[in-house]
PDB file of N, CA and C in Angstrom:
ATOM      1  N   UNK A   1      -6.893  18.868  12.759  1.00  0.00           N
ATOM      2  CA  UNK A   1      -6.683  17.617  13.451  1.00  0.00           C
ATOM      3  C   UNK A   1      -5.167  17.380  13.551  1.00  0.00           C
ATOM      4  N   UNK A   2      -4.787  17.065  14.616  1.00  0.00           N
ATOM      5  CA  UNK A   2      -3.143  16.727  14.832  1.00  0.00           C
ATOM      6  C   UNK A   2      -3.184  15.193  14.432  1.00  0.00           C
ATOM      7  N   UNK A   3      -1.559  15.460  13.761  1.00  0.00           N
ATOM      8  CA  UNK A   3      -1.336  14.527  13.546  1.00  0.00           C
ATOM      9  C   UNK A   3      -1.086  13.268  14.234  1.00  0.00           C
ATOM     10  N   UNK A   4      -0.811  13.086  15.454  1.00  0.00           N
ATOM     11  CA  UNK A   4      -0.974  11.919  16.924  1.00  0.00           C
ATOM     12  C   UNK A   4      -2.790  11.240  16.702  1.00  0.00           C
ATOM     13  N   UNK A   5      -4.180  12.245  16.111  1.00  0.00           N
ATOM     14  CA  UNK A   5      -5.085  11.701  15.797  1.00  0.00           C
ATOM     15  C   UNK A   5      -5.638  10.646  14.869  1.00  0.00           C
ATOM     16  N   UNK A   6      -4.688  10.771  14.050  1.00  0.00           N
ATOM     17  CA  UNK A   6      -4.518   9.658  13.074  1.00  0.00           C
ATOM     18  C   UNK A   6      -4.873   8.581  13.638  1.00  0.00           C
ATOM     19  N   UNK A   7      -5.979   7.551  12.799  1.00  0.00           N
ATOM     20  CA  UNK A   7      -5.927   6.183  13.501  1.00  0.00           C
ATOM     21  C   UNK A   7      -4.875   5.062  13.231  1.00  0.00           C
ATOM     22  N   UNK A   8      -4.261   4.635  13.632  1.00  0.00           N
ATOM     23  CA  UNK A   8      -2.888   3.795  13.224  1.00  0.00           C
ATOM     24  C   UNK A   8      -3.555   2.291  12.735  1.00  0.00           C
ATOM     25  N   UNK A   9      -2.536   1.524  11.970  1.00  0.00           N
ATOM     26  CA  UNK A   9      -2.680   0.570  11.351  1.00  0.00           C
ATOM     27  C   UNK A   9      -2.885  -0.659  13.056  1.00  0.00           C
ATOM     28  N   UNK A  10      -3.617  -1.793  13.022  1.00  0.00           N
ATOM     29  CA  UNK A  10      -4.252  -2.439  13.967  1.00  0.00           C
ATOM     30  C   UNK A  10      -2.278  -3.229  14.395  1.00  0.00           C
ATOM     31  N   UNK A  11      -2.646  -3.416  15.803  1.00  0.00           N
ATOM     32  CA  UNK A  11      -1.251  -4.449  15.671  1.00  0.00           C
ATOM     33  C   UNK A  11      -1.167  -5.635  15.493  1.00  0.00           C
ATOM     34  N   UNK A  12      -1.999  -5.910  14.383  1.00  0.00           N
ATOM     35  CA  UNK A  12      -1.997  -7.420  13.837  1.00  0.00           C
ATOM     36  C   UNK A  12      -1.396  -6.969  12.781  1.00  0.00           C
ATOM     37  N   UNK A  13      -1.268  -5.884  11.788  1.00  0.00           N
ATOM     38  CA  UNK A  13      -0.850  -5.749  10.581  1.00  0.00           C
ATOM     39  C   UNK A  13       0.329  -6.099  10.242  1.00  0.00           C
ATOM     40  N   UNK A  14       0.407  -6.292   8.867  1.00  0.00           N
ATOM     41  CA  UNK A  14       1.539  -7.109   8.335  1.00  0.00           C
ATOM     42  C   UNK A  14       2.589  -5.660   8.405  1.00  0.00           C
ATOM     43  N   UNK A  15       3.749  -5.824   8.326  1.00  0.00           N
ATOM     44  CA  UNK A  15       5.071  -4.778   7.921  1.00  0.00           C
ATOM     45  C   UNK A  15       4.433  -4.307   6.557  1.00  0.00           C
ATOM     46  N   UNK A  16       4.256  -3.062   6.562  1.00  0.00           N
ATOM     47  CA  UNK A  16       4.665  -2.374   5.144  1.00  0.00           C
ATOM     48  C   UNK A  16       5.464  -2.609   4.278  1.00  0.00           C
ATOM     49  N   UNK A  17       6.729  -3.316   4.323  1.00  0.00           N
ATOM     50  CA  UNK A  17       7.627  -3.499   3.783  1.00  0.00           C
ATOM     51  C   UNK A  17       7.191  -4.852   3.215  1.00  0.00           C
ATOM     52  N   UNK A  18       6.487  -5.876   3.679  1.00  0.00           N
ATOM     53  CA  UNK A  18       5.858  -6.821   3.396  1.00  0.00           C
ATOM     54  C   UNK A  18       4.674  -6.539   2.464  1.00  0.00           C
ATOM     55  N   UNK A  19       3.957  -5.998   2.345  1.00  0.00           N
ATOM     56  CA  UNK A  19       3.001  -5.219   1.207  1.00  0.00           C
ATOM     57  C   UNK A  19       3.858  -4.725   0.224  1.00  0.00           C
ATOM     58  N   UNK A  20       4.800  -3.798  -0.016  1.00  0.00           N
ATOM     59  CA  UNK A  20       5.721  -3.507  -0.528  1.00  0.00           C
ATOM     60  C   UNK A  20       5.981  -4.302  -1.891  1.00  0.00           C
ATOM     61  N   UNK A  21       6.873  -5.437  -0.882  1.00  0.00           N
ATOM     62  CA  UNK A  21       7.070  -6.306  -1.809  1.00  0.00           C
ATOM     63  C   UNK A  21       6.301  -6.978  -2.762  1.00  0.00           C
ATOM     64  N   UNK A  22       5.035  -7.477  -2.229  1.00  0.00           N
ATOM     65  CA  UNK A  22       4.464  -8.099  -2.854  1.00  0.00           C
ATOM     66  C   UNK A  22       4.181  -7.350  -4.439  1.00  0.00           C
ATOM     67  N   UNK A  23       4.098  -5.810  -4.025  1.00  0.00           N
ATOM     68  CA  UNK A  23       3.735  -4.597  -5.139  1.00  0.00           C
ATOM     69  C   UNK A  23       4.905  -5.042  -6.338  1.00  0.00           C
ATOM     70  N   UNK A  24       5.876  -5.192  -5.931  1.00  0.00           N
ATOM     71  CA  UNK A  24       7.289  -4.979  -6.666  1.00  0.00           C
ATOM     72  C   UNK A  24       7.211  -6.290  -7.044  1.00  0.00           C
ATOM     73  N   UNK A  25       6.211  -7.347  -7.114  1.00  0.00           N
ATOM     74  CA  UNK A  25       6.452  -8.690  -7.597  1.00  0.00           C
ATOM     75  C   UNK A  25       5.271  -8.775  -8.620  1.00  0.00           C
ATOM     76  N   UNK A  26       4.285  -7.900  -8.865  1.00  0.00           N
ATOM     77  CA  UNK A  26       3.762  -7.571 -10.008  1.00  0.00           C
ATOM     78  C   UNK A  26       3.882  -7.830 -11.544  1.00  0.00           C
ATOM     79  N   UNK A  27       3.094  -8.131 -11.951  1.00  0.00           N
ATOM     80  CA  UNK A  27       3.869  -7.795 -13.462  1.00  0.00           C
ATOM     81  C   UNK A  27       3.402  -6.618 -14.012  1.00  0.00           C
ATOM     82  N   UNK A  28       4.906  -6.204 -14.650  1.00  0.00           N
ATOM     83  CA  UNK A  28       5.055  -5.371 -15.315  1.00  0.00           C
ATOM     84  C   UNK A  28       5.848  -3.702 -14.198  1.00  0.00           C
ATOM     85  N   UNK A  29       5.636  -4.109 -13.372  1.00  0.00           N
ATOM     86  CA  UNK A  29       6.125  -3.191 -11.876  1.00  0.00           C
ATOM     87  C   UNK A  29       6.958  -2.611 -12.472  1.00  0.00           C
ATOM     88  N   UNK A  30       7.334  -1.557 -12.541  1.00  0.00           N
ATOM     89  CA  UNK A  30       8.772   0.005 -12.377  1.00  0.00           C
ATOM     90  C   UNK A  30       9.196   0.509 -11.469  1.00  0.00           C
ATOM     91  N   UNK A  31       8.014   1.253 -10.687  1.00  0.00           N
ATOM     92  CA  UNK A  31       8.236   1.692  -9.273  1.00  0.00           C
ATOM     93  C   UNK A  31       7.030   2.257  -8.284  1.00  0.00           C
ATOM     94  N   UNK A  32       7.461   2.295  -7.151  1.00  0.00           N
ATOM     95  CA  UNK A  32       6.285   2.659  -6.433  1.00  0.00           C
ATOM     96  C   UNK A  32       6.216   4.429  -6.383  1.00  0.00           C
ATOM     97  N   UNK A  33       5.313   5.102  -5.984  1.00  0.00           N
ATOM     98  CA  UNK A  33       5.126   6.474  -6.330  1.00  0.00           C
ATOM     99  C   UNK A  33       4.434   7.035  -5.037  1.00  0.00           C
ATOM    100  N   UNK A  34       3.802   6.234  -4.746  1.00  0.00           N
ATOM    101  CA  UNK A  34       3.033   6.736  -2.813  1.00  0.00           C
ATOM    102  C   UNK A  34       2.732   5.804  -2.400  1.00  0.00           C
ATOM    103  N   UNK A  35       2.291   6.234  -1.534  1.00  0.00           N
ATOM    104  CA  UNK A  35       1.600   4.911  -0.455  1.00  0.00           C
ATOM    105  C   UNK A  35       1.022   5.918   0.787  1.00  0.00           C
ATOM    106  N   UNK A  36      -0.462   5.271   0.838  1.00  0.00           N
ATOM    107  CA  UNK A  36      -1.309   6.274   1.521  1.00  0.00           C
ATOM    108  C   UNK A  36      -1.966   5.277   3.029  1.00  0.00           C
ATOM    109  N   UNK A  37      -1.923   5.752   3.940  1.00  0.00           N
ATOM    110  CA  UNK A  37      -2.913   4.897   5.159  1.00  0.00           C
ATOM    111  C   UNK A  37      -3.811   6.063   5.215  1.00  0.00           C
ATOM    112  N   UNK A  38      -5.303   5.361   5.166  1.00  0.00           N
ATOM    113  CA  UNK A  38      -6.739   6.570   5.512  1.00  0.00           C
ATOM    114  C   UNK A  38      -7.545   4.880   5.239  1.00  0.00           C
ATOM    115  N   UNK A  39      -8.523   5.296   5.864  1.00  0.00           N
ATOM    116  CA  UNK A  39      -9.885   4.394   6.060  1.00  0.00           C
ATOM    117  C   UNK A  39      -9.610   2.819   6.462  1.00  0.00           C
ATOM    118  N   UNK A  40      -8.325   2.659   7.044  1.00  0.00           N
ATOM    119  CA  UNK A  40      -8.078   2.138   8.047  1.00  0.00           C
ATOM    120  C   UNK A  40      -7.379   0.381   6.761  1.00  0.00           C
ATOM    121  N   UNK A  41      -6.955   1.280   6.103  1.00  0.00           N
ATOM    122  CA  UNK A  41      -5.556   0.435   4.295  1.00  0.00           C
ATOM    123  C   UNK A  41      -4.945   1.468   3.890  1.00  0.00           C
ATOM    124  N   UNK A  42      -3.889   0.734   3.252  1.00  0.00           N
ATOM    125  CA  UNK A  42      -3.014   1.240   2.751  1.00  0.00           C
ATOM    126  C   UNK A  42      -3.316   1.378   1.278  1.00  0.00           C
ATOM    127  N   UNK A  43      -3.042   2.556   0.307  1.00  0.00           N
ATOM    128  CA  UNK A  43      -3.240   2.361  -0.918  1.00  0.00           C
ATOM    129  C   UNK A  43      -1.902   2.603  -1.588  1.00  0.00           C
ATOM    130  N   UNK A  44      -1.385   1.510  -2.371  1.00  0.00           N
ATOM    131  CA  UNK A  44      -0.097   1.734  -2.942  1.00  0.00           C
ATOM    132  C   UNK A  44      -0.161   2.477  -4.835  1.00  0.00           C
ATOM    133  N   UNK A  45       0.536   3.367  -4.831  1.00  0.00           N
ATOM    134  CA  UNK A  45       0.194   4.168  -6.453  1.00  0.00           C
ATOM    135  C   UNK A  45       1.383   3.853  -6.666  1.00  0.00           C
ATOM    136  N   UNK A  46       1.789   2.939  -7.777  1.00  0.00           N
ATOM    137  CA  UNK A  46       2.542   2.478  -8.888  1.00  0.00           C
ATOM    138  C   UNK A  46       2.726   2.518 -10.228  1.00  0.00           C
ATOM    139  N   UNK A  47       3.647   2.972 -10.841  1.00  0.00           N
ATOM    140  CA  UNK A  47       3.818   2.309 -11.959  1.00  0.00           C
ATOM    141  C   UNK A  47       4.333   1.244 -12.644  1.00  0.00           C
ATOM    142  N   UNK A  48       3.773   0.738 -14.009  1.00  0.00           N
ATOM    143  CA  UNK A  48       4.190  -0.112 -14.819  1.00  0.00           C
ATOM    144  C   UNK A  48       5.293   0.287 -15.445  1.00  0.00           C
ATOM    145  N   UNK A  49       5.909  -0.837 -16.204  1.00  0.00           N
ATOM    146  CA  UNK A  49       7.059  -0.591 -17.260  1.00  0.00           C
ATOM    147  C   UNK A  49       6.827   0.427 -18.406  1.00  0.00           C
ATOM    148  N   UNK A  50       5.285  -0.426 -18.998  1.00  0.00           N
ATOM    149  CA  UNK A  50       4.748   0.717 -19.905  1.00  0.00           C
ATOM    150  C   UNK A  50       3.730   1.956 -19.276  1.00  0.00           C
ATOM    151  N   UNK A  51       4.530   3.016 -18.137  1.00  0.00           N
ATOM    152  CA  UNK A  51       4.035   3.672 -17.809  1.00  0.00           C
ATOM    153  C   UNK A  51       2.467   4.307 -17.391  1.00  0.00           C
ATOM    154  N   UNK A  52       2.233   2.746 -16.692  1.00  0.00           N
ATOM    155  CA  UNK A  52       0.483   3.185 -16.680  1.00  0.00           C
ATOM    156  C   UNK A  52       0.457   3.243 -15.373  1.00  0.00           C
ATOM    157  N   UNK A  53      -0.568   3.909 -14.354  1.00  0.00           N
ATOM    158  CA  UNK A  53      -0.060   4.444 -13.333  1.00  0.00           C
ATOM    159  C   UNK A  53      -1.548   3.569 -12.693  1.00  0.00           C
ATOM    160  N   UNK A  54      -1.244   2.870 -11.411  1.00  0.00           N
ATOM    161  CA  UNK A  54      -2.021   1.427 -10.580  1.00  0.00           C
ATOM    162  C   UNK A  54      -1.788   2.065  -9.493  1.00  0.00           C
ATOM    163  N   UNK A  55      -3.078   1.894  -8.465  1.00  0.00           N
ATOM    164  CA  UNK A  55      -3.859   1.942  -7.716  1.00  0.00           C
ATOM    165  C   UNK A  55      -4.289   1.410  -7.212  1.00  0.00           C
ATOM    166  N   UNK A  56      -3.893   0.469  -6.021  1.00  0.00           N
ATOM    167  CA  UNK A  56      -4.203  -0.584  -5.336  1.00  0.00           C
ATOM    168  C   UNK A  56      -4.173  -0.827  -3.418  1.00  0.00           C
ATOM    169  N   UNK A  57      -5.452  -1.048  -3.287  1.00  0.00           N
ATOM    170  CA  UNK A  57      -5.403  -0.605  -1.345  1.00  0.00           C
ATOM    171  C   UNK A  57      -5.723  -2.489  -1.072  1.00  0.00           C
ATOM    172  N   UNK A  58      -4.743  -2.103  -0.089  1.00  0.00           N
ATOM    173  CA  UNK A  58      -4.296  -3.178   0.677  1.00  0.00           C
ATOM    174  C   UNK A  58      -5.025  -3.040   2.355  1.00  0.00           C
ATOM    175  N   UNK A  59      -5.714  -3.993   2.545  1.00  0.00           N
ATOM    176  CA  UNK A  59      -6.167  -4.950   4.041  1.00  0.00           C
ATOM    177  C   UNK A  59      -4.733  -5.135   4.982  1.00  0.00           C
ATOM    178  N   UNK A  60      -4.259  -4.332   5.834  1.00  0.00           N
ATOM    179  CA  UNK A  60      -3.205  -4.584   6.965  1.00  0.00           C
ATOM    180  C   UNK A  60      -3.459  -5.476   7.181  1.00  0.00           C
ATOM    181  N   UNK A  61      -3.962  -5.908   7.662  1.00  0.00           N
ATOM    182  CA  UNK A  61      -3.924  -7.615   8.310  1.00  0.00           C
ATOM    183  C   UNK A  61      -3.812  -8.682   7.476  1.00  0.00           C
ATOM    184  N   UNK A  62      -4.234  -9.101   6.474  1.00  0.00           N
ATOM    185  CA  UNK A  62      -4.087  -9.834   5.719  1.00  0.00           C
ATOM    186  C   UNK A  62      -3.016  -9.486   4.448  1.00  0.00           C
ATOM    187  N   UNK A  63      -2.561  -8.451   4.167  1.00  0.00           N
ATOM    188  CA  UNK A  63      -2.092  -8.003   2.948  1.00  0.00           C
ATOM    189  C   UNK A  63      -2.202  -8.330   1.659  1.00  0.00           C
ATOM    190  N   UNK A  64      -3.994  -8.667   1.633  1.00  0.00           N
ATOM    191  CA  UNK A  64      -4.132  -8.683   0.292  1.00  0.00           C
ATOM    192  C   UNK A  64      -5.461  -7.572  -0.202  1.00  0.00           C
ATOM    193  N   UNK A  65      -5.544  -7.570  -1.596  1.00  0.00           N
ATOM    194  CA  UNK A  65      -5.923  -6.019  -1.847  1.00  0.00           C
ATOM    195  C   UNK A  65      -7.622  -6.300  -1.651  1.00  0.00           C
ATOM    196  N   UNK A  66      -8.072  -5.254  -1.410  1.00  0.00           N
ATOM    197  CA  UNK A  66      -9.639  -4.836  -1.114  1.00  0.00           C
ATOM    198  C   UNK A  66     -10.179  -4.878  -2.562  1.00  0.00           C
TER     199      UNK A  66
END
C-alpha cells in the first residue's frame, strides 16, 4: 500500500501540536517517544519521570483520549 493511501486525520482535527501539549501537561510527564495515526487517532507513547512507559490514543477532533 503507498503511502498517499493512508487515511488522513478529518479536517476538523485539532493540531497535533495541540494534543502534544496537553501530553506534556501530565503528571509526572518526561518525554514523548512516538506518536502513531492508524484507525483513524492518534496514539501518543510516553514516558514518566519514574520511567514507566504510557500509552494513550487520542480522538482528532475533540482531543481527548478514547
Amino acid at each position: 500500500m503507498a503511502a498517499d493511501d493512508k487515511p488522513l486525520p478529518p479536517p476538523n482535527a485539532k493540531k497535533l501540536s495541540e494534543i502534544i501539549a496537553k501530553v506534556e501537561q501530565r503528571d509526572g510527564f518526561r518525554y514523548v517517544d512516538e506518536v502513531d495515526w492508524d484507525s483513524g487517532a492518534y496514539t501518543v507513547t510516553y514516558y514518566t519521570a519514574d520511567k514507566a512507559k504510557v500509552e494513550i490514543t487520542y480522538d482528532p477532533v475533540t482531543a481527548e483520549p478514547k
